[in-house]
Protein backbone atom coordinates (compact mmCIF):
# COMPACT_ATOMS: atom_id res chain seq x y z
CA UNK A 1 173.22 -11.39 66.23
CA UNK A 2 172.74 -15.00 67.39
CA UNK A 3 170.17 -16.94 66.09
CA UNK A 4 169.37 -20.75 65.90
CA UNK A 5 166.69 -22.03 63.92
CA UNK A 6 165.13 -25.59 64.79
CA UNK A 7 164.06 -28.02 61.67
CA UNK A 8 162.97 -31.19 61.21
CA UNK A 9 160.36 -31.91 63.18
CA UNK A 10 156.59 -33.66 61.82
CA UNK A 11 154.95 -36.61 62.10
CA UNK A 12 156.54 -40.09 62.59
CA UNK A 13 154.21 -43.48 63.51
CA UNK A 14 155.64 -45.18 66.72
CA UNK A 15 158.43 -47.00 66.32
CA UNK A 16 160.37 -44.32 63.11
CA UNK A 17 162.89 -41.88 63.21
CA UNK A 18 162.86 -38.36 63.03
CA UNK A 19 166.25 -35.88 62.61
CA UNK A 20 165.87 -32.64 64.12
CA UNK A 21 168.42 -30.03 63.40
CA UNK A 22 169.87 -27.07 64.85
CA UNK A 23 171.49 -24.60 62.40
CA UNK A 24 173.19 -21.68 64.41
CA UNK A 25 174.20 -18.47 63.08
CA UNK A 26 176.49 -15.74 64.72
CA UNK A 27 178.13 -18.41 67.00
CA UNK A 28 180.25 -21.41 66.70
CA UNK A 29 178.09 -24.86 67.77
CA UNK A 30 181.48 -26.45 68.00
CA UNK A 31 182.84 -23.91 70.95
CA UNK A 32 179.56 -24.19 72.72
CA UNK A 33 177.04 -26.39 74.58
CA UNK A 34 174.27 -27.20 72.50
CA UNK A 35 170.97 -29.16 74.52
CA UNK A 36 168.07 -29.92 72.97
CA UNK A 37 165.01 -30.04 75.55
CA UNK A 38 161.02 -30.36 74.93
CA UNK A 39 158.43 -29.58 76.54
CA UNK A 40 154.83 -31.33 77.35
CA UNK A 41 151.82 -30.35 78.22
CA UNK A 42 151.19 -27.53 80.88
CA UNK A 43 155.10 -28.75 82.12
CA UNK A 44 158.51 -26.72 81.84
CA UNK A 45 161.12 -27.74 79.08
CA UNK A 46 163.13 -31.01 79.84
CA UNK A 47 166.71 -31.89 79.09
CA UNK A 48 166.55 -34.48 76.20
CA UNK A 49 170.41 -34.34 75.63
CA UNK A 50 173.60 -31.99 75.16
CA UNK A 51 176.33 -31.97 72.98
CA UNK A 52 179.27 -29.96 75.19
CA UNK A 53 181.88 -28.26 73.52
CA UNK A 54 184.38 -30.81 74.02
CA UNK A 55 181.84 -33.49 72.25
CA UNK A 56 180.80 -35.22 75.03
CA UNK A 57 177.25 -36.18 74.90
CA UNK A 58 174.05 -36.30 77.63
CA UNK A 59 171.39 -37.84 77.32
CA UNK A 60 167.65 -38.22 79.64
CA UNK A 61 167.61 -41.93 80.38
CA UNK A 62 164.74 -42.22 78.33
CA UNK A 63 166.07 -41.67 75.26
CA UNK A 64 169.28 -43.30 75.82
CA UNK A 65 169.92 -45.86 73.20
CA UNK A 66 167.13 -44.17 71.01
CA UNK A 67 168.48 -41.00 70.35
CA UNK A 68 171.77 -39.60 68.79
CA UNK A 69 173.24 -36.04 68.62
CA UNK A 70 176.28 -35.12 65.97
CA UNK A 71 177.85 -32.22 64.96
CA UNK A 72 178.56 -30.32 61.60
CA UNK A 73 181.48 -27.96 62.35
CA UNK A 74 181.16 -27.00 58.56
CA UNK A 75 177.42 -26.70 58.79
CA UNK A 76 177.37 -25.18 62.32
CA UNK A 77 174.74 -27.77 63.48
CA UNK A 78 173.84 -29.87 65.44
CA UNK A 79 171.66 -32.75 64.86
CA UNK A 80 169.55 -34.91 66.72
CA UNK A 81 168.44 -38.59 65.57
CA UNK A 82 165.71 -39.94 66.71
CA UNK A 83 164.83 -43.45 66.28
CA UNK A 84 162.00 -46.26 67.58
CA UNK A 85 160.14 -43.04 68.93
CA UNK A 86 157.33 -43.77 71.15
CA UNK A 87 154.14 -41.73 72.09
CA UNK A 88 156.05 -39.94 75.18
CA UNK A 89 158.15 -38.50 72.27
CA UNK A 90 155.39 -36.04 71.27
CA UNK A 91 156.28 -32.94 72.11
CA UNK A 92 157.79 -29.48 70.62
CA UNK A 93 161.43 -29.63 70.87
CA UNK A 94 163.85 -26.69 71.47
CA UNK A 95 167.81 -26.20 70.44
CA UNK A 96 169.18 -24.15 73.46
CA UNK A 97 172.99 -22.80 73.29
CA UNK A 98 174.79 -21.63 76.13
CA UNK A 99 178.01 -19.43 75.60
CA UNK A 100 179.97 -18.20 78.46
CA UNK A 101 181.84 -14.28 77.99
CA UNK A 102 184.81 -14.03 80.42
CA UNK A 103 184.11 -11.54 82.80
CA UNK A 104 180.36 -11.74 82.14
CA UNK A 105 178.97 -15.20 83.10
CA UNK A 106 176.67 -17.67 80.59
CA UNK A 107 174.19 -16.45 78.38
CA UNK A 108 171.90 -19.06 76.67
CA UNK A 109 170.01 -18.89 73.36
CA UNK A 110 166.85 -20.86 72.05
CA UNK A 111 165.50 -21.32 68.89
CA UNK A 112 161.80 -21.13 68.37
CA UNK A 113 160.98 -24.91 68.11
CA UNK A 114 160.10 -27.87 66.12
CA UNK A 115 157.26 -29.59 66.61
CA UNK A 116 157.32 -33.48 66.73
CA UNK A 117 154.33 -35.80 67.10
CA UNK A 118 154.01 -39.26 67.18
CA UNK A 119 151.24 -41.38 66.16
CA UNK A 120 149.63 -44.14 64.88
């Protein structure tokens, strides 16, 4: 079975860092696109930024410069750094993977969150 568990999230005053992980188990991170999106109040879930298989990176404009994503092939995770967050940060965050099967299309997992919230 596929599973990927979110950590790392808590509470960081405006302006700190945070590093939110994404441990996956059952599938390889490093074959895969791994996104991390959040979601706000009463709104869907966002794109905050994707790692693709071939490492390229994404990222929402308003995290660019702010916010970092790396990969442990050896830890099958992927990691997102999080620095000089702001209030707008606040928000549970979500690791989403999407595989595709030949023959079968795309098929896309999520974890089940990590909370992050900042304040003063």
């Amino acid at each position: 079975q596929i599973h990927l568990v979110e950590s790392g999230g808590g509470v960081a005053q405006p302006g700190g860092s945070l590093r939110l992980a994404c441990a996956a188990s059952g599938i390889r991170v490093s074959l895969n696109d791994v996104a991390w999106y959040r979601q706000g109040p009463g709104s869907e879930r966002i794109l905050v930024a994707r790692l693709n298989k071939d490492g390229s990176k994404e990222y929402v404009d308003s995290v660019k410069g702010r916010f970092i994503l790396s990969r442990d092939n050896a830890e099958n995770t992927v990691y997102l750094h999080m620095d000089d967050l702001n209030l707008a940060d606040t928000a549970p965050y979500y690791c989403n993977l999407v595989t595709v099967i030949p023959g079968l299309g795309e098929y896309d997992y999520w974890g089940q969150g990590t909370r992050v919230t900042v304040s003063s």
